[in-house]
C-alpha atoms as a PDB file:
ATOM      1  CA  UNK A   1      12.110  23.948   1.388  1.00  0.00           C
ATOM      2  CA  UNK A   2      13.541  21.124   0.363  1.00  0.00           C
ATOM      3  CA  UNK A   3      12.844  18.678   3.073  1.00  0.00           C
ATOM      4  CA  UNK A   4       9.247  19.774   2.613  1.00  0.00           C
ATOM      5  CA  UNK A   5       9.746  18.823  -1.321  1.00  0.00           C
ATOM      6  CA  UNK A   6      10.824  15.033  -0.170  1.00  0.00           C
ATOM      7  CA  UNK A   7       8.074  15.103   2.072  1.00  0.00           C
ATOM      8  CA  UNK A   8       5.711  15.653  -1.057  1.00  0.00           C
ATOM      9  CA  UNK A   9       7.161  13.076  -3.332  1.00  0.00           C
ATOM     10  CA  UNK A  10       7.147  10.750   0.192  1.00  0.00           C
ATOM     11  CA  UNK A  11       3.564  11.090   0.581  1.00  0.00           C
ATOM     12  CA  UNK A  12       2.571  11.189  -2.624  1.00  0.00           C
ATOM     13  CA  UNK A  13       4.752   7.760  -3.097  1.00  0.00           C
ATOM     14  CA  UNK A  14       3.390   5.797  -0.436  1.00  0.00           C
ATOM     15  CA  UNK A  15      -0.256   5.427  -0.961  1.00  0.00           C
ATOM     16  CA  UNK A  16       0.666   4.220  -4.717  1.00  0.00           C
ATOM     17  CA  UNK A  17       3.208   1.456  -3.478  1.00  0.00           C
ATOM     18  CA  UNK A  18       0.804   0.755  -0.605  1.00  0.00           C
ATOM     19  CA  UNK A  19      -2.018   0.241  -2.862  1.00  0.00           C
ATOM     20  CA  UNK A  20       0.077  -1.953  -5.215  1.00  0.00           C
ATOM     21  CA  UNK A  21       1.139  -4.536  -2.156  1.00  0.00           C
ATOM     22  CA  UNK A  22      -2.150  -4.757  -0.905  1.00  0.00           C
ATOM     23  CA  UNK A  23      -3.105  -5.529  -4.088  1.00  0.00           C
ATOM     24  CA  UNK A  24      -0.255  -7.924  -4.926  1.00  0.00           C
ATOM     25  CA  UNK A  25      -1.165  -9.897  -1.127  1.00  0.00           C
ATOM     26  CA  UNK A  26      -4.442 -10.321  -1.305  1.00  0.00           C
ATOM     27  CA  UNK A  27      -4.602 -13.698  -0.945  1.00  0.00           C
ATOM     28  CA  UNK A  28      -7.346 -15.538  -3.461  1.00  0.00           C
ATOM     29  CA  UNK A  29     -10.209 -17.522  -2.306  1.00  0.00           C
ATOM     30  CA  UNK A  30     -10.933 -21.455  -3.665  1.00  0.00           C
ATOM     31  CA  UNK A  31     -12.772 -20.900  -6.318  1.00  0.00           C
ATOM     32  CA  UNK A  32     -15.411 -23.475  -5.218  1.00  0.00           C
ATOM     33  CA  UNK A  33     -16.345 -21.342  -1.727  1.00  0.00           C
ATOM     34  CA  UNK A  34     -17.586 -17.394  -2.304  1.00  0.00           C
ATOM     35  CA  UNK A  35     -15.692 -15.643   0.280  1.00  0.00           C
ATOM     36  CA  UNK A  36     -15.266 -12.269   1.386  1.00  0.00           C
ATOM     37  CA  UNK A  37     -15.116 -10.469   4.841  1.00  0.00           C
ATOM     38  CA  UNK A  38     -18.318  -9.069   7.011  1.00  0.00           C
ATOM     39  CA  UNK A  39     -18.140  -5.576   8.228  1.00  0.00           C
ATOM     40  CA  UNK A  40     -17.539  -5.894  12.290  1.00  0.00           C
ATOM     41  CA  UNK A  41     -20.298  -7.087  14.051  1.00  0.00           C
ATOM     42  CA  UNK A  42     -22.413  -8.201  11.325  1.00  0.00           C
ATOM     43  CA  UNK A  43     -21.175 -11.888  11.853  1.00  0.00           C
ATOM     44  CA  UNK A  44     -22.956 -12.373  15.164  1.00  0.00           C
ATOM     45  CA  UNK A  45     -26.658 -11.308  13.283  1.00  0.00           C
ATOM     46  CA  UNK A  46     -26.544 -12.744   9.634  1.00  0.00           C
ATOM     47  CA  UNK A  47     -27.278 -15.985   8.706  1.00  0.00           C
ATOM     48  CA  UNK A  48     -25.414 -18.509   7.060  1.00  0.00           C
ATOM     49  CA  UNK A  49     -27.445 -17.568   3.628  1.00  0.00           C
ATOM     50  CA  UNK A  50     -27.020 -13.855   4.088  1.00  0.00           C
ATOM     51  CA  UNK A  51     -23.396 -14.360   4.789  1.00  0.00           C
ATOM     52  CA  UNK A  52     -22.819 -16.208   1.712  1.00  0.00           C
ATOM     53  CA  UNK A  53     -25.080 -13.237  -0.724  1.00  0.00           C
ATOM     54  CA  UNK A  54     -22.944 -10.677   1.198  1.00  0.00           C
ATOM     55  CA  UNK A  55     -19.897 -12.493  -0.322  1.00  0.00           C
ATOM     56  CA  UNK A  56     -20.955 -12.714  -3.835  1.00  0.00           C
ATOM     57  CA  UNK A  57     -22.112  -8.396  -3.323  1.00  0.00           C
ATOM     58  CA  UNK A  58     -18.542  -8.154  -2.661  1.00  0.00           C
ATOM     59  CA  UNK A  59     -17.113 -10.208  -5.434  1.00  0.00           C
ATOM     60  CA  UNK A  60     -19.185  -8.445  -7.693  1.00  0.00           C
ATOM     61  CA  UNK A  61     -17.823  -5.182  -6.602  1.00  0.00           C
ATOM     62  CA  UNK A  62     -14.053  -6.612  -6.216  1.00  0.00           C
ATOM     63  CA  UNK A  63     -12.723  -6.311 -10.115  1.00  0.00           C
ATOM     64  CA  UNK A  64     -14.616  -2.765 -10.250  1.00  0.00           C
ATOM     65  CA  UNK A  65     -12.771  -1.549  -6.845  1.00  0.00           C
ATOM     66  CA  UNK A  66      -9.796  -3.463  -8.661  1.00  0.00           C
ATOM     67  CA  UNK A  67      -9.455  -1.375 -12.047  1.00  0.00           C
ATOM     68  CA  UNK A  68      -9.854   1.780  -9.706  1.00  0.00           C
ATOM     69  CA  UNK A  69      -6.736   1.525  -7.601  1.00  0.00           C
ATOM     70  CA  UNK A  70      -4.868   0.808 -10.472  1.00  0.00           C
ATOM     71  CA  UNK A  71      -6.495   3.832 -12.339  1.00  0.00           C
ATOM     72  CA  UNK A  72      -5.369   5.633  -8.752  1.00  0.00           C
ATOM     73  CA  UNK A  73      -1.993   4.450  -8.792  1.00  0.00           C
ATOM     74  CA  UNK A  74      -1.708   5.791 -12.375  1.00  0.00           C
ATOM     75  CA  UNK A  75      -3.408   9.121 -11.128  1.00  0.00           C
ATOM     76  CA  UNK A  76      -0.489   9.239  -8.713  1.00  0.00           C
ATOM     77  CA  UNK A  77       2.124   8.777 -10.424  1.00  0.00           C
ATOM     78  CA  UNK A  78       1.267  10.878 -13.643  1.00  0.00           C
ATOM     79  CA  UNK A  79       0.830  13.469 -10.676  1.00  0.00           C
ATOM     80  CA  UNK A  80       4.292  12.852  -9.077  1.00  0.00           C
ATOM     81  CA  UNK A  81       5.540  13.570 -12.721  1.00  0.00           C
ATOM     82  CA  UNK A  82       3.888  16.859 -12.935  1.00  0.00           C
ATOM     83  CA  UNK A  83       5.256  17.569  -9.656  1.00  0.00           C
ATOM     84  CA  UNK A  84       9.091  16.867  -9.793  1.00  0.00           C
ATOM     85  CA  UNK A  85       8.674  19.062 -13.328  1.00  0.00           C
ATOM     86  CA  UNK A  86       8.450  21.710 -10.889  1.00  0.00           C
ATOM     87  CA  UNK A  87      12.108  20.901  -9.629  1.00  0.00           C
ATOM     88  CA  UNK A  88      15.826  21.975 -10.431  1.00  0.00           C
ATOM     89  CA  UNK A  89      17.743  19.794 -11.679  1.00  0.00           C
ATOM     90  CA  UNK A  90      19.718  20.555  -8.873  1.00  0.00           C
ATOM     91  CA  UNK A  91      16.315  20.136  -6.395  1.00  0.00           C
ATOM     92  CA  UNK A  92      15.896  16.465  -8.337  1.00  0.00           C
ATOM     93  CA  UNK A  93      19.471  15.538  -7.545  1.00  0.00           C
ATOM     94  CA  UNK A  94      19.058  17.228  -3.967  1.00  0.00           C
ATOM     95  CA  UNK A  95      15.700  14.931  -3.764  1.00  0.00           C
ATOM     96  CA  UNK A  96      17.212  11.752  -4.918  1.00  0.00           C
ATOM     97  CA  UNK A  97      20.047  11.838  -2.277  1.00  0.00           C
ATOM     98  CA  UNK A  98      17.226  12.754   0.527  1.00  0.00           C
ATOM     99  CA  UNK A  99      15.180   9.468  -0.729  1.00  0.00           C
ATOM    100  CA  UNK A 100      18.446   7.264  -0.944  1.00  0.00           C
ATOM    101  CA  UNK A 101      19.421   7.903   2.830  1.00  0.00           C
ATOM    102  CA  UNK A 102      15.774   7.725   3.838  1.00  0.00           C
ATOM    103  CA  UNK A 103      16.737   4.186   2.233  1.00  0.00           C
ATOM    104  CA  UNK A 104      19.265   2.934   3.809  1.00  0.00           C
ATOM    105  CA  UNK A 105      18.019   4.303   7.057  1.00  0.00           C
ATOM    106  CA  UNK A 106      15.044   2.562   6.462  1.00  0.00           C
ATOM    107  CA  UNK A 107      17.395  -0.909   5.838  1.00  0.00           C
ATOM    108  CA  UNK A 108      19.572  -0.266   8.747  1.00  0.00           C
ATOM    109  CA  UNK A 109      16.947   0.099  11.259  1.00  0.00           C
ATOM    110  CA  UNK A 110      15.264  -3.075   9.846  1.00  0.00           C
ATOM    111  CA  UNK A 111      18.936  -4.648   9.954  1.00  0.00           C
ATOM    112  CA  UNK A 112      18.963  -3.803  13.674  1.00  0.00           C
ATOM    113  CA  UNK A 113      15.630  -4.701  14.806  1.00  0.00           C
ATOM    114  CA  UNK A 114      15.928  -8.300  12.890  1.00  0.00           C
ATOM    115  CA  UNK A 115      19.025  -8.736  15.245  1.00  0.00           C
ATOM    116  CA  UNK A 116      17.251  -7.333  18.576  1.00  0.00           C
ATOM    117  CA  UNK A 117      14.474  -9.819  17.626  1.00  0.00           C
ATOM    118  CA  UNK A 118      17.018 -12.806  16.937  1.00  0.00           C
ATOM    119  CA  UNK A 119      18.798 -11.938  20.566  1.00  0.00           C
ATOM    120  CA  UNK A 120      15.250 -11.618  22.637  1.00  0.00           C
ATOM    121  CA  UNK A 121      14.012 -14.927  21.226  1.00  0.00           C
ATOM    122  CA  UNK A 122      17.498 -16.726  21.839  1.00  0.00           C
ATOM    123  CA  UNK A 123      17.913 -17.568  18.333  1.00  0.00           C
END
């Protein structure tokens, strides 16, 4: 039961701090050129014109999408709350140690893969 509780709180965690990044590295257009990105395929039949009114659809739309993943994330994490409420202190302790060695797994295989990569390329 517990493994399903971390889990839970795993799931529920990861669409919030995924949201947050891709927020955080979206990377910002010059302000002088209207950018945005075509659906696939449309690039090979719009023109140059439609391309650029497609943009400014999306920029319009970009602050509303914006305030909703952040009204999401909050969603989330009120929810998460509510959740762990549910919990023992003992569960919450038991869940906290689960989350820390998913952790430092986490580092360790990123540890070892940075060195597999730095042997293949000969570094």
């Amino acid at each position: 039961m517990l493994s399903s509780l971390g889990i839970l709180t795993l799931l529920i965690a990861i669409p919030v701090f995924s949201t947050l990044s891709a927020q955080e590295a979206a990377p910002s257009a010059p302000k002088s050129e209207v950018r945005g990105r075509l659906p696939a395929h449309w690039n090979d039949i719009v023109t140059e014109d439609q391309k650029k009114e497609i943009y400014k659809i999306q920029k319009g739309y970009l602050g509303k999408i914006q305030e909703l993943e952040i009204e999401i994330a909050k969603l989330e994490s009120a929810m998460e709350d509510e959740v762990k409420a549910v919990l023992t202190d003992v569960q919450l302790s038991r869940l906290k140690e689960l989350i820390t060695e998913e952790e430092q797994r986490r580092k360790k295989n990123e540890a070892a893969k940075a060195a597999a990569e730095k042997v293949l390329s000969g570094s």
